[in-house]
C-alpha atoms as a PDB file:
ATOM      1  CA  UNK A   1     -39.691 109.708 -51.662  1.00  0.00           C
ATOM      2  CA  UNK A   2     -39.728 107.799 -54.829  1.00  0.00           C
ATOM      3  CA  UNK A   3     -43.318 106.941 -54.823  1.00  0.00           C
ATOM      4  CA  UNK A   4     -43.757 110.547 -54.037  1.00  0.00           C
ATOM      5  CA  UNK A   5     -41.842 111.387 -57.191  1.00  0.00           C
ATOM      6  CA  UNK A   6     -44.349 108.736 -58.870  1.00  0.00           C
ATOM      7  CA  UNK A   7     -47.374 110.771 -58.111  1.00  0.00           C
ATOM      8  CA  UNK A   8     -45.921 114.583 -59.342  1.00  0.00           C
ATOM      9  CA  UNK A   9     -44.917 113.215 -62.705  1.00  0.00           C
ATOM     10  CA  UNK A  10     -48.761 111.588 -62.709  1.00  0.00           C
ATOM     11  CA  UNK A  11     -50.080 114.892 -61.799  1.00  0.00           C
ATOM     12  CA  UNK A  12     -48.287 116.491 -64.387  1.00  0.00           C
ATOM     13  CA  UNK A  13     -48.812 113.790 -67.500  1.00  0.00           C
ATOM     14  CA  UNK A  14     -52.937 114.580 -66.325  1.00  0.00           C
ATOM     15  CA  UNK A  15     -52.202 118.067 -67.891  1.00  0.00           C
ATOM     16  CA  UNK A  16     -50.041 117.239 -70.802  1.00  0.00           C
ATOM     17  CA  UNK A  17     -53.206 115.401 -72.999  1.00  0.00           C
ATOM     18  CA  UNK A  18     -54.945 118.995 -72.812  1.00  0.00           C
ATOM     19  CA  UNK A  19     -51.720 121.057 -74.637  1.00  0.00           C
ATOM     20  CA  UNK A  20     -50.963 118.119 -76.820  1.00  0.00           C
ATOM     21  CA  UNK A  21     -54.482 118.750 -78.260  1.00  0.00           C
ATOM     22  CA  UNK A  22     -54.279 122.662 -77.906  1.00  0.00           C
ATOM     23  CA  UNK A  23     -51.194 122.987 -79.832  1.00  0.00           C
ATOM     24  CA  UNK A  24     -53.359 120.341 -82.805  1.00  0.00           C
ATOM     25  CA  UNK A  25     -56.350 122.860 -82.787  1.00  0.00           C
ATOM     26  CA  UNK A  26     -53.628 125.153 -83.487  1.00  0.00           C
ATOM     27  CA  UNK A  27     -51.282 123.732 -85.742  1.00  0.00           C
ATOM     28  CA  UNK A  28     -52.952 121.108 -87.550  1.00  0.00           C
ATOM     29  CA  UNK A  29     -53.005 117.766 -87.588  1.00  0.00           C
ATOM     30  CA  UNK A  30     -50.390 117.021 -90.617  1.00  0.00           C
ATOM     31  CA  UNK A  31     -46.816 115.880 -90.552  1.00  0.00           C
ATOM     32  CA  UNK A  32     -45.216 118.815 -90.693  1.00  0.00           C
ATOM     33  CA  UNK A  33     -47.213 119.586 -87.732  1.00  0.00           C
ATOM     34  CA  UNK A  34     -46.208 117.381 -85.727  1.00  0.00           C
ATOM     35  CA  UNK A  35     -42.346 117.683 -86.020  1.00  0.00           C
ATOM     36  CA  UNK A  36     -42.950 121.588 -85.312  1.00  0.00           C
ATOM     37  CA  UNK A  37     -44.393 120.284 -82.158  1.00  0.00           C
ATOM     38  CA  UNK A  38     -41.545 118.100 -81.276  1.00  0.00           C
ATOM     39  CA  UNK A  39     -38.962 120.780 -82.637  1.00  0.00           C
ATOM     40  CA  UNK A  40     -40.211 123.533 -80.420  1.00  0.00           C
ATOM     41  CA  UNK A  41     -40.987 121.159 -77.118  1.00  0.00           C
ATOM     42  CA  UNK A  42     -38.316 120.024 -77.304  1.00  0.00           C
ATOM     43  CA  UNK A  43     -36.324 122.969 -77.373  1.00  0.00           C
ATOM     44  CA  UNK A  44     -38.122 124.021 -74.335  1.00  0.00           C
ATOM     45  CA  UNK A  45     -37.307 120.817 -72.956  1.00  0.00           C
ATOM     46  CA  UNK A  46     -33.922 121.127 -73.014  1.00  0.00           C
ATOM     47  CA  UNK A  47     -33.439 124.328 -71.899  1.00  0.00           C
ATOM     48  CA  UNK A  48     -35.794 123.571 -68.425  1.00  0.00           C
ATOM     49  CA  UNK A  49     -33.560 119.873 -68.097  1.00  0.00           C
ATOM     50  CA  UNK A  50     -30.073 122.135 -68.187  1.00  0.00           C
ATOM     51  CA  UNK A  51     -31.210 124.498 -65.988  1.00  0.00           C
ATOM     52  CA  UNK A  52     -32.693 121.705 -63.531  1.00  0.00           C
ATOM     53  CA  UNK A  53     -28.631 119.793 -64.084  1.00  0.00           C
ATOM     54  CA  UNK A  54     -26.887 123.087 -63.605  1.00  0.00           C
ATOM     55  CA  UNK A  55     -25.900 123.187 -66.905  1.00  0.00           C
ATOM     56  CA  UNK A  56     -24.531 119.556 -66.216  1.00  0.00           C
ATOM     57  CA  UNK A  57     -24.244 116.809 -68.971  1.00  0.00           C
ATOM     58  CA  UNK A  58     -22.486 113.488 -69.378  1.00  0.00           C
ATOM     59  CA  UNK A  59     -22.106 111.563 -72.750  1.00  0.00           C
ATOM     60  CA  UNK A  60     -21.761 107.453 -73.294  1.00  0.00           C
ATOM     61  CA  UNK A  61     -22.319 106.012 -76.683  1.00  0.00           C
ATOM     62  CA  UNK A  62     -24.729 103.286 -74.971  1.00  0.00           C
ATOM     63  CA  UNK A  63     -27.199 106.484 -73.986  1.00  0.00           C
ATOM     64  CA  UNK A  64     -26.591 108.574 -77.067  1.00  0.00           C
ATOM     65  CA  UNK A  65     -27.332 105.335 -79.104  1.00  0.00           C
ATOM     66  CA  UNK A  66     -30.692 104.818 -76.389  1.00  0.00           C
ATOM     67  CA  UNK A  67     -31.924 108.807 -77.043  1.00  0.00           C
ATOM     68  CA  UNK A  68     -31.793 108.406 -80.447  1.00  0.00           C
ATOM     69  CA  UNK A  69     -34.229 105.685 -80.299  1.00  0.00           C
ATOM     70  CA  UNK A  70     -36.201 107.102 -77.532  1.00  0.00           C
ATOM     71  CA  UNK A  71     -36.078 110.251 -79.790  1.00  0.00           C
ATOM     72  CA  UNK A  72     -37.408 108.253 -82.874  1.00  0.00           C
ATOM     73  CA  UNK A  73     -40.216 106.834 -80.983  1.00  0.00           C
ATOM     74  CA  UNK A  74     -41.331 109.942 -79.804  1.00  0.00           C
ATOM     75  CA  UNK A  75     -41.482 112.031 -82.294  1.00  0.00           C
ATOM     76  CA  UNK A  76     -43.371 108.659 -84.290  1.00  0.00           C
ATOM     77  CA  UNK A  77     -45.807 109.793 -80.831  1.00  0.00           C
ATOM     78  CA  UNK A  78     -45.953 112.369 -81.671  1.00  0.00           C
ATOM     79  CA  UNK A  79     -47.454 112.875 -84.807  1.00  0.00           C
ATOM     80  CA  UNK A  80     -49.585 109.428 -84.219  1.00  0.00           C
ATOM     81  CA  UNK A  81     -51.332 111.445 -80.928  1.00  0.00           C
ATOM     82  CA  UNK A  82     -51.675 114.585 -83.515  1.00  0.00           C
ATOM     83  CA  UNK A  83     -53.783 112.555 -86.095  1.00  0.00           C
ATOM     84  CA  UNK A  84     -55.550 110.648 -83.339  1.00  0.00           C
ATOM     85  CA  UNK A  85     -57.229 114.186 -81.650  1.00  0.00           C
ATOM     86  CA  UNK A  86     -58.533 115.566 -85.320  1.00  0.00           C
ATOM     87  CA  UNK A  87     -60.086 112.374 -85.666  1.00  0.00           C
ATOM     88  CA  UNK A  88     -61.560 111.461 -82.137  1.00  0.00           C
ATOM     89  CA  UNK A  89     -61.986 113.086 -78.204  1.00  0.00           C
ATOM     90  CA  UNK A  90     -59.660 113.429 -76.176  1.00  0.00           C
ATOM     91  CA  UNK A  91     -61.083 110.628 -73.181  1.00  0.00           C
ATOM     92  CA  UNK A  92     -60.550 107.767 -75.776  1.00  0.00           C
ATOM     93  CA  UNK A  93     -57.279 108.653 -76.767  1.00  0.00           C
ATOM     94  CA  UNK A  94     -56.501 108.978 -73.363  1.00  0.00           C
ATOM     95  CA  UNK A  95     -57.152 105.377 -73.118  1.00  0.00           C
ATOM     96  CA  UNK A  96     -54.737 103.669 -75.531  1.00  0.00           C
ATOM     97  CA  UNK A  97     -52.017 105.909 -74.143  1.00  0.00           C
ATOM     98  CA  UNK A  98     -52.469 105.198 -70.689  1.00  0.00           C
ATOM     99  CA  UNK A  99     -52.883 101.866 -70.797  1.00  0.00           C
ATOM    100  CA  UNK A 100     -49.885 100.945 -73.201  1.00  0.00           C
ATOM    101  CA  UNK A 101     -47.636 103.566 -71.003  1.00  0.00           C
ATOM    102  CA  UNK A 102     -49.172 100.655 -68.388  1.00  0.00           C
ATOM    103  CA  UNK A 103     -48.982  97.635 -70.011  1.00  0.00           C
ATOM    104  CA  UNK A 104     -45.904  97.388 -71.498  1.00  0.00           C
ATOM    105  CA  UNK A 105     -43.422  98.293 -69.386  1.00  0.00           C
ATOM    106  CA  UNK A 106     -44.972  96.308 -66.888  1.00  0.00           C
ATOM    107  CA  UNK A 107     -44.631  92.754 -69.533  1.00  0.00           C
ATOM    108  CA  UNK A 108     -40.751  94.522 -69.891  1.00  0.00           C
ATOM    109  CA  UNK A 109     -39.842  94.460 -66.111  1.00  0.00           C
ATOM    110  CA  UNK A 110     -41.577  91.054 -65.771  1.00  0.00           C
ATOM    111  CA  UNK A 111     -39.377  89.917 -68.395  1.00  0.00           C
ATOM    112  CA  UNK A 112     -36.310  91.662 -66.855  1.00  0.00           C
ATOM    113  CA  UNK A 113     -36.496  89.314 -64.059  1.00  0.00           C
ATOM    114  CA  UNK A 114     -38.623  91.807 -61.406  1.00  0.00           C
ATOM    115  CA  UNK A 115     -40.143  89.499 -58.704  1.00  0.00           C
ATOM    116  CA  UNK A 116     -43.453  88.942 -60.021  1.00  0.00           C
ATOM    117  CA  UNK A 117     -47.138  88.352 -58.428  1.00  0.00           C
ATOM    118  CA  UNK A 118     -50.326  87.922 -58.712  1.00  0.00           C
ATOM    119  CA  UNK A 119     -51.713  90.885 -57.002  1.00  0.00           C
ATOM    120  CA  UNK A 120     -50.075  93.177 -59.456  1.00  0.00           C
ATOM    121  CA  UNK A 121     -51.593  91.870 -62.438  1.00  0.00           C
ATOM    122  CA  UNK A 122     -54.755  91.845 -60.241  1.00  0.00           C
ATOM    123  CA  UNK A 123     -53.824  95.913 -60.175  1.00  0.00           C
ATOM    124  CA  UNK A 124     -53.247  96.159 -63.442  1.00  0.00           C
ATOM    125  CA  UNK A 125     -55.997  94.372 -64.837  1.00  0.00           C
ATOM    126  CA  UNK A 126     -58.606  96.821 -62.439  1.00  0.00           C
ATOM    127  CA  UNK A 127     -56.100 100.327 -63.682  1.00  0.00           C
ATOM    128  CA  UNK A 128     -56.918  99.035 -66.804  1.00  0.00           C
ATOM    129  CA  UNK A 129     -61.164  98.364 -66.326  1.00  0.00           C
ATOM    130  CA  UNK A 130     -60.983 102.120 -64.718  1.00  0.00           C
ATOM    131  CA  UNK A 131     -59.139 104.049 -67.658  1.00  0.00           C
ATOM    132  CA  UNK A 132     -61.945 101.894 -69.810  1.00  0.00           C
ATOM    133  CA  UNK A 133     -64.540 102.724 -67.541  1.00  0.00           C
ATOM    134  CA  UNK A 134     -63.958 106.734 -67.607  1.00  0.00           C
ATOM    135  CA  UNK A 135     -64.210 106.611 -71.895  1.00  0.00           C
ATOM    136  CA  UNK A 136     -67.034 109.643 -72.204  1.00  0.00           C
ATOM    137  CA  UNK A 137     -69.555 109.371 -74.897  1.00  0.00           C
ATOM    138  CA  UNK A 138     -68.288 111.496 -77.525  1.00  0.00           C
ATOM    139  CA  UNK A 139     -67.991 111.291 -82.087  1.00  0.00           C
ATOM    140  CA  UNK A 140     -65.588 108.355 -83.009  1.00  0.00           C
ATOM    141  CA  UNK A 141     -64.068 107.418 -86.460  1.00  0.00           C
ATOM    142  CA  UNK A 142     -62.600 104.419 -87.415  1.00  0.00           C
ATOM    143  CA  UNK A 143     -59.732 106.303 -89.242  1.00  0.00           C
ATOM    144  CA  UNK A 144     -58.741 106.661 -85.706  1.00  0.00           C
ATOM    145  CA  UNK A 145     -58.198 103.265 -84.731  1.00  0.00           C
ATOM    146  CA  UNK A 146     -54.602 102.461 -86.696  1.00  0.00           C
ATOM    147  CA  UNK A 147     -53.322 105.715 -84.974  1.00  0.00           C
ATOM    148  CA  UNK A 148     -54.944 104.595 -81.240  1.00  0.00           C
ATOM    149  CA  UNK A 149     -52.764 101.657 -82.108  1.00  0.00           C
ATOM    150  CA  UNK A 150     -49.854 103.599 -82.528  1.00  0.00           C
ATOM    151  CA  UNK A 151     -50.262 105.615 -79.325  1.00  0.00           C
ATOM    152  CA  UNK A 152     -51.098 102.275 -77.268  1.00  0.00           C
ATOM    153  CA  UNK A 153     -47.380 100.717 -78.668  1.00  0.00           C
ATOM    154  CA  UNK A 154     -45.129 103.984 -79.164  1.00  0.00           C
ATOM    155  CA  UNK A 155     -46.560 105.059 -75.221  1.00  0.00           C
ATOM    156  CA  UNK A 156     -45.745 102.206 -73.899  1.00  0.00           C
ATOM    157  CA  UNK A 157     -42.394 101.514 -75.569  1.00  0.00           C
ATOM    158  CA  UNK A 158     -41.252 105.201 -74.509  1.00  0.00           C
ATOM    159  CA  UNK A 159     -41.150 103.037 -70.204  1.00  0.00           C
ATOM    160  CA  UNK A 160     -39.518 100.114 -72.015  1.00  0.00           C
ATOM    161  CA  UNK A 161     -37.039 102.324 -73.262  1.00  0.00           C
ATOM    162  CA  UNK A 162     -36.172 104.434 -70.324  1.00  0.00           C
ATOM    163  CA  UNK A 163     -36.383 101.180 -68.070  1.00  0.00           C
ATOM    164  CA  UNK A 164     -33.874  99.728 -70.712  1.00  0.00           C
ATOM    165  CA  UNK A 165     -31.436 102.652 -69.738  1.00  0.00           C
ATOM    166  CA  UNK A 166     -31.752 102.625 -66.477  1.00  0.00           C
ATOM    167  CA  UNK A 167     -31.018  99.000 -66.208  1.00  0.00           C
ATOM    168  CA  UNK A 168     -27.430  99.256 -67.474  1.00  0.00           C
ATOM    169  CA  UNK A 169     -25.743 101.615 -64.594  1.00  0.00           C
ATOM    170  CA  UNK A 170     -21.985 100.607 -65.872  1.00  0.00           C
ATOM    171  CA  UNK A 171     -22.894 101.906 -69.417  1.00  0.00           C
ATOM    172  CA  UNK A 172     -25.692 104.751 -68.781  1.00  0.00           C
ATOM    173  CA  UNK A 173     -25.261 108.253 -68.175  1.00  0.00           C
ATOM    174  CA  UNK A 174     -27.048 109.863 -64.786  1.00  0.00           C
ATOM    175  CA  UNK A 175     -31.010 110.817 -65.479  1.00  0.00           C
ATOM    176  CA  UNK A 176     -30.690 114.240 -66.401  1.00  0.00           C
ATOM    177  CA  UNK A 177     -28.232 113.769 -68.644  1.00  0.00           C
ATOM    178  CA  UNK A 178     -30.037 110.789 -70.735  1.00  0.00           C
ATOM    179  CA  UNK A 179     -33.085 113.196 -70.756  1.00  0.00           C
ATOM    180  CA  UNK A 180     -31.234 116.018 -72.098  1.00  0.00           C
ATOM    181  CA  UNK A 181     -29.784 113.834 -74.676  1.00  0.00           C
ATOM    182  CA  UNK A 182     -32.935 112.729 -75.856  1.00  0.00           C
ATOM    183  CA  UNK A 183     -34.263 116.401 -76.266  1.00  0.00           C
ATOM    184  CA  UNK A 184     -30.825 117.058 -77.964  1.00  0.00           C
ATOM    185  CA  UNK A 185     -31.780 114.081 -81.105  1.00  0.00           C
ATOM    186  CA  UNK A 186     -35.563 114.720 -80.870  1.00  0.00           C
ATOM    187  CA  UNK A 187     -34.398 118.728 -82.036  1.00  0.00           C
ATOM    188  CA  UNK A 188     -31.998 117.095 -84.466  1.00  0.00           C
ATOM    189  CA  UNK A 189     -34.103 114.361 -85.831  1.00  0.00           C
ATOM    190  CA  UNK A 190     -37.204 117.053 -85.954  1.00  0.00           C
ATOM    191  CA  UNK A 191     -34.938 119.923 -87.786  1.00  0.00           C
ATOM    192  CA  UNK A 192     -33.261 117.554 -90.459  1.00  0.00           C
ATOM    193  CA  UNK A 193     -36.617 116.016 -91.248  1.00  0.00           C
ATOM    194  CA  UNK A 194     -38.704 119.889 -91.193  1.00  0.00           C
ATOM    195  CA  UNK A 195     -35.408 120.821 -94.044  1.00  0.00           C
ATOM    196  CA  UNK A 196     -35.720 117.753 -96.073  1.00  0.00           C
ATOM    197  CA  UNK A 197     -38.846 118.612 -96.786  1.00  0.00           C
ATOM    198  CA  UNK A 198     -40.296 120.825-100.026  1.00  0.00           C
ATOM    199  CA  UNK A 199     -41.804 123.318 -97.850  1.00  0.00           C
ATOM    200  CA  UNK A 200     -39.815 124.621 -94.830  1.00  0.00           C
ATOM    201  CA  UNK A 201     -42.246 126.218 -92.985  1.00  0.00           C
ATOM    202  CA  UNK A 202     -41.202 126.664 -89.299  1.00  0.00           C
ATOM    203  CA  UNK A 203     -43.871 128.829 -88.061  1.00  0.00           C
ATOM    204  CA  UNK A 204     -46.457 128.409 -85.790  1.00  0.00           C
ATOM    205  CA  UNK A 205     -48.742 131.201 -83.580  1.00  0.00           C
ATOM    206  CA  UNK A 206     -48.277 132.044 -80.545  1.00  0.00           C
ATOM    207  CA  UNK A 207     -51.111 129.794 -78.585  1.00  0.00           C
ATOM    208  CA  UNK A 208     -49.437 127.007 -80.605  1.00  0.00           C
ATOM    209  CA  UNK A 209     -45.668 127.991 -79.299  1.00  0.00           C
ATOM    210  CA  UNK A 210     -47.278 128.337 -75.977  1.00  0.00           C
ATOM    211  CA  UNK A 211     -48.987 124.628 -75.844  1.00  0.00           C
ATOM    212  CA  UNK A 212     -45.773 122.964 -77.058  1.00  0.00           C
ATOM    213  CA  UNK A 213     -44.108 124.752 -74.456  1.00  0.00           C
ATOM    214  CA  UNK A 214     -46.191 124.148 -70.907  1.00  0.00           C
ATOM    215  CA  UNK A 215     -46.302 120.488 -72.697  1.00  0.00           C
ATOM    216  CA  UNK A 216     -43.078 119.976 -72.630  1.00  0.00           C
ATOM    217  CA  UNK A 217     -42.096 121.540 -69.145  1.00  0.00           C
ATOM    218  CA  UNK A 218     -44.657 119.218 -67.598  1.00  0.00           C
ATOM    219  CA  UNK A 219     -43.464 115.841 -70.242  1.00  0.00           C
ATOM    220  CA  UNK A 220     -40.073 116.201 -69.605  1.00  0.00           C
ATOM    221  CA  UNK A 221     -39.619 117.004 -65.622  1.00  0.00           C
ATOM    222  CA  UNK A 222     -42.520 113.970 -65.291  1.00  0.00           C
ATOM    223  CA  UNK A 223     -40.443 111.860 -67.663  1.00  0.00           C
ATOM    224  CA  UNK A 224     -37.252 112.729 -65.209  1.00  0.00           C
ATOM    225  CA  UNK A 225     -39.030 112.438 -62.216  1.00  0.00           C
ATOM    226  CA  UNK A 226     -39.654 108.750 -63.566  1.00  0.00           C
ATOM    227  CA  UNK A 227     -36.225 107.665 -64.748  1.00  0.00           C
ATOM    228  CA  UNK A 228     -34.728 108.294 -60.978  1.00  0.00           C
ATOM    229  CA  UNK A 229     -37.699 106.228 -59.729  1.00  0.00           C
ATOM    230  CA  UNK A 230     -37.178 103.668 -61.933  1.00  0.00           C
ATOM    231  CA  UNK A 231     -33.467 103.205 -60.341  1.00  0.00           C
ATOM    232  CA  UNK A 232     -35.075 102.050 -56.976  1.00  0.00           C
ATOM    233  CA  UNK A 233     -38.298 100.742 -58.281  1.00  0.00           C
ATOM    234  CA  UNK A 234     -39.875  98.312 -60.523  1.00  0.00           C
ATOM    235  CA  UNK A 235     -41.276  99.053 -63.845  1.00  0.00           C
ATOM    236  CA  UNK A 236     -43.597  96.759 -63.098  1.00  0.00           C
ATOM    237  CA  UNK A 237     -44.917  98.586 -60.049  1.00  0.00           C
ATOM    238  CA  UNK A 238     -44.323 102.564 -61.417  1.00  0.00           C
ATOM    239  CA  UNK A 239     -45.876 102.660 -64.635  1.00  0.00           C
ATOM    240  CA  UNK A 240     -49.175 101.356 -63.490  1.00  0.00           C
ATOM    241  CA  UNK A 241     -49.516 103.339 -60.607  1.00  0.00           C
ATOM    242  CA  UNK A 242     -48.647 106.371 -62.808  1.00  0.00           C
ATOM    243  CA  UNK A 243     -51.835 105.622 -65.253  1.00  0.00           C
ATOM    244  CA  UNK A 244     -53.995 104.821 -62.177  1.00  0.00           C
ATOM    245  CA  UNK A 245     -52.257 108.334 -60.401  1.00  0.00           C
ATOM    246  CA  UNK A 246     -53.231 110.084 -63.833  1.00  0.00           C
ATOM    247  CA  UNK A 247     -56.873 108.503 -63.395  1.00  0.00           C
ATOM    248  CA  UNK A 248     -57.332 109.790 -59.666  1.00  0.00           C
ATOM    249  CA  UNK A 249     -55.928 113.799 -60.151  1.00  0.00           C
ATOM    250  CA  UNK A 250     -58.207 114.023 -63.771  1.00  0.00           C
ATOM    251  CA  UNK A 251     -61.168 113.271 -61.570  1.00  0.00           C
ATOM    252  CA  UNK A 252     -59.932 115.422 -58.791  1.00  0.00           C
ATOM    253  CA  UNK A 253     -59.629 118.388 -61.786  1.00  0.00           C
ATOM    254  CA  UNK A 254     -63.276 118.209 -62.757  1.00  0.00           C
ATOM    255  CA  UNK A 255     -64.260 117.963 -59.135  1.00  0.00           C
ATOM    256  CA  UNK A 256     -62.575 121.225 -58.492  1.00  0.00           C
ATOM    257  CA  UNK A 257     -63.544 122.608 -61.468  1.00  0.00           C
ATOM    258  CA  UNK A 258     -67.345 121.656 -61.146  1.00  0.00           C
ATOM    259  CA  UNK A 259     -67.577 119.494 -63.596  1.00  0.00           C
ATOM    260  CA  UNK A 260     -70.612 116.957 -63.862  1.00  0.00           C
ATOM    261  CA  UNK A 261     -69.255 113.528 -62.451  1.00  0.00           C
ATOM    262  CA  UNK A 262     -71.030 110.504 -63.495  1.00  0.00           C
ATOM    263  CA  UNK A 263     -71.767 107.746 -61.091  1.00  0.00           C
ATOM    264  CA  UNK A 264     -69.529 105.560 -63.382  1.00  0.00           C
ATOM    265  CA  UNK A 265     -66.765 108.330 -63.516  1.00  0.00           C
ATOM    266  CA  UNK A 266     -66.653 107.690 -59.785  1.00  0.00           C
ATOM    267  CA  UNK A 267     -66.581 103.975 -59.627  1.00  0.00           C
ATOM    268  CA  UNK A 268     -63.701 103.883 -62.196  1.00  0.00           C
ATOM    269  CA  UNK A 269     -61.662 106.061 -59.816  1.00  0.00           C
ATOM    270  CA  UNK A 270     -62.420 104.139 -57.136  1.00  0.00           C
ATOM    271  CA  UNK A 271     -61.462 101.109 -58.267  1.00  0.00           C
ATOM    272  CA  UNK A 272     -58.416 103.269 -59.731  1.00  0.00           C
ATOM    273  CA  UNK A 273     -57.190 104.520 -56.279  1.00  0.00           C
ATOM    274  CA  UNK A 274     -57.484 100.543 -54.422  1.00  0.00           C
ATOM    275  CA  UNK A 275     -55.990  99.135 -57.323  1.00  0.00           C
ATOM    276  CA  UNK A 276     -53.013 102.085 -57.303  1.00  0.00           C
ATOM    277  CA  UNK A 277     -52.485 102.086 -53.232  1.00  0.00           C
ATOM    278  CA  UNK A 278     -52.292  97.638 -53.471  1.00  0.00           C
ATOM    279  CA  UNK A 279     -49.577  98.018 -56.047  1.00  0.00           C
ATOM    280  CA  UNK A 280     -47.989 100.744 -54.216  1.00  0.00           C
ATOM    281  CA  UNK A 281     -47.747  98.831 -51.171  1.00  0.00           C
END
């Protein structure tokens, strides 16, 4: 059931890339930007997560403290991922995020004390030649590179962070409820920021209020779906079956949608779906 819960919140992080970049063509690509787009997804996001907890919500000062640093690093994502897609396409930024929402949390759990071997880093090492492999030819600047850096580290420290949480059961609150939290600072954080500065400008069109919306439906029920995973599984096993799930249902996407698949395109999935079933096993 768990792994099951694994590949629906990879399924749904294979959509979120495309608003993320919707709501930039939008919006822009500046600061204020960005913490609009944080404001007003997560807003949505915490009126889907009460509805999916009934409305239900439990407090600790160990997972208020935990949001507001999950909170902080997101909306940091945020606005990194913005300035990333006006500068480069979307298949190399891609990349850096999947691969340090891989990487990392997988060093983490190692680190934690999960049992480790050499199979899985065998995995990892092939999830991580496939997400290079499936990099399309497309413009690149080099003012992208500081910000791919910042997606590849804030990513990946967004599963170090929830697999921090979940590792303290005496002190945590349940999923939902540490989810809800961090929509509850990421609106906070996002609105005190927006009125600090000169210009308060709050509004956005309505394509824009749509992508921040079906972005944050799909981020936040994957990101849930995730945290109750990660209470009977490794981090060192989920995340990188999550970036090799991602890999598999993008392909499956164009396939459906007729889209010319390369040779290459093909390999790198291939070696994506051994490398995801091994560490799945």
């Amino acid at each position: 059931m768990y792994l099951f819960m694994i590949i629906v919140a990879a399924v749904m992080f294979s959509f979120q890339f495309v608003f993320n970049d919707g709501f930039r063509r939008e919006a822009g690509s500046s600061l204020n930007a960005s913490l609009k787009f944080t404001l007003y997804s997560s807003f949505t996001g915490l009126i889907v997560l009460l509805v999916i907890n009934k409305l239900h919500m439990e407090v600790s000062l160990f997972s208020v403290l935990t949001a507001c640093v999950y909170s902080a690093v997101c909306i940091s994502l945020s606005y990194a991922s913005i300035k990333a897609f006006s500068y480069a396409n979307l298949s190399v930024y891609s990349v850096f995020s999947m691969i340090g929402g891989m990487i990392l949390p997988f060093l983490y759990g190692i680190m934690c004390g999960e049992e480790f071997k050499a199979f899985r880093l065998v995995c990892c090492v092939l999830i991580a030649l496939s997400v290079t492999m499936s990099i399309k030819k497309g413009e690149h600047s080099k003012k992208a590179t500081k910000y791919y850096v910042l997606v590849f580290v804030l990513n990946g420290l967004t599963g170090v962070i929830s697999k921090f949480h979940q590792s303290y059961p005496n002190l945590c609150v349940d999923s939902g409820s540490f989810m809800i939290l961090t929509k509850i600072t990421a609106v906070l954080f996002s609105l005190i920021l927006l009125l600090l500065k000169k210009e308060r400008n709050f509004s956005v069109s309505k394509k824009a209020l749509i992508y921040s919306g079906l972005h944050s439906i799909l981020n936040s029920v994957g990101n849930l779906l995730l945290l109750i995973a990660l209470l009977h599984l490794p981090a060192s096993v989920q995340y990188p079956v999550v970036t090799g799930g991602v890999i598999i249902v993008s392909t499956l996407i164009d396939i459906i949608r007729r889209e010319k698949i390369t040779q290459k395109e093909l390999l790198a999935t291939g070696i994506a779906f051994v490398a995801t079933v091994l560490m799945a096993m």
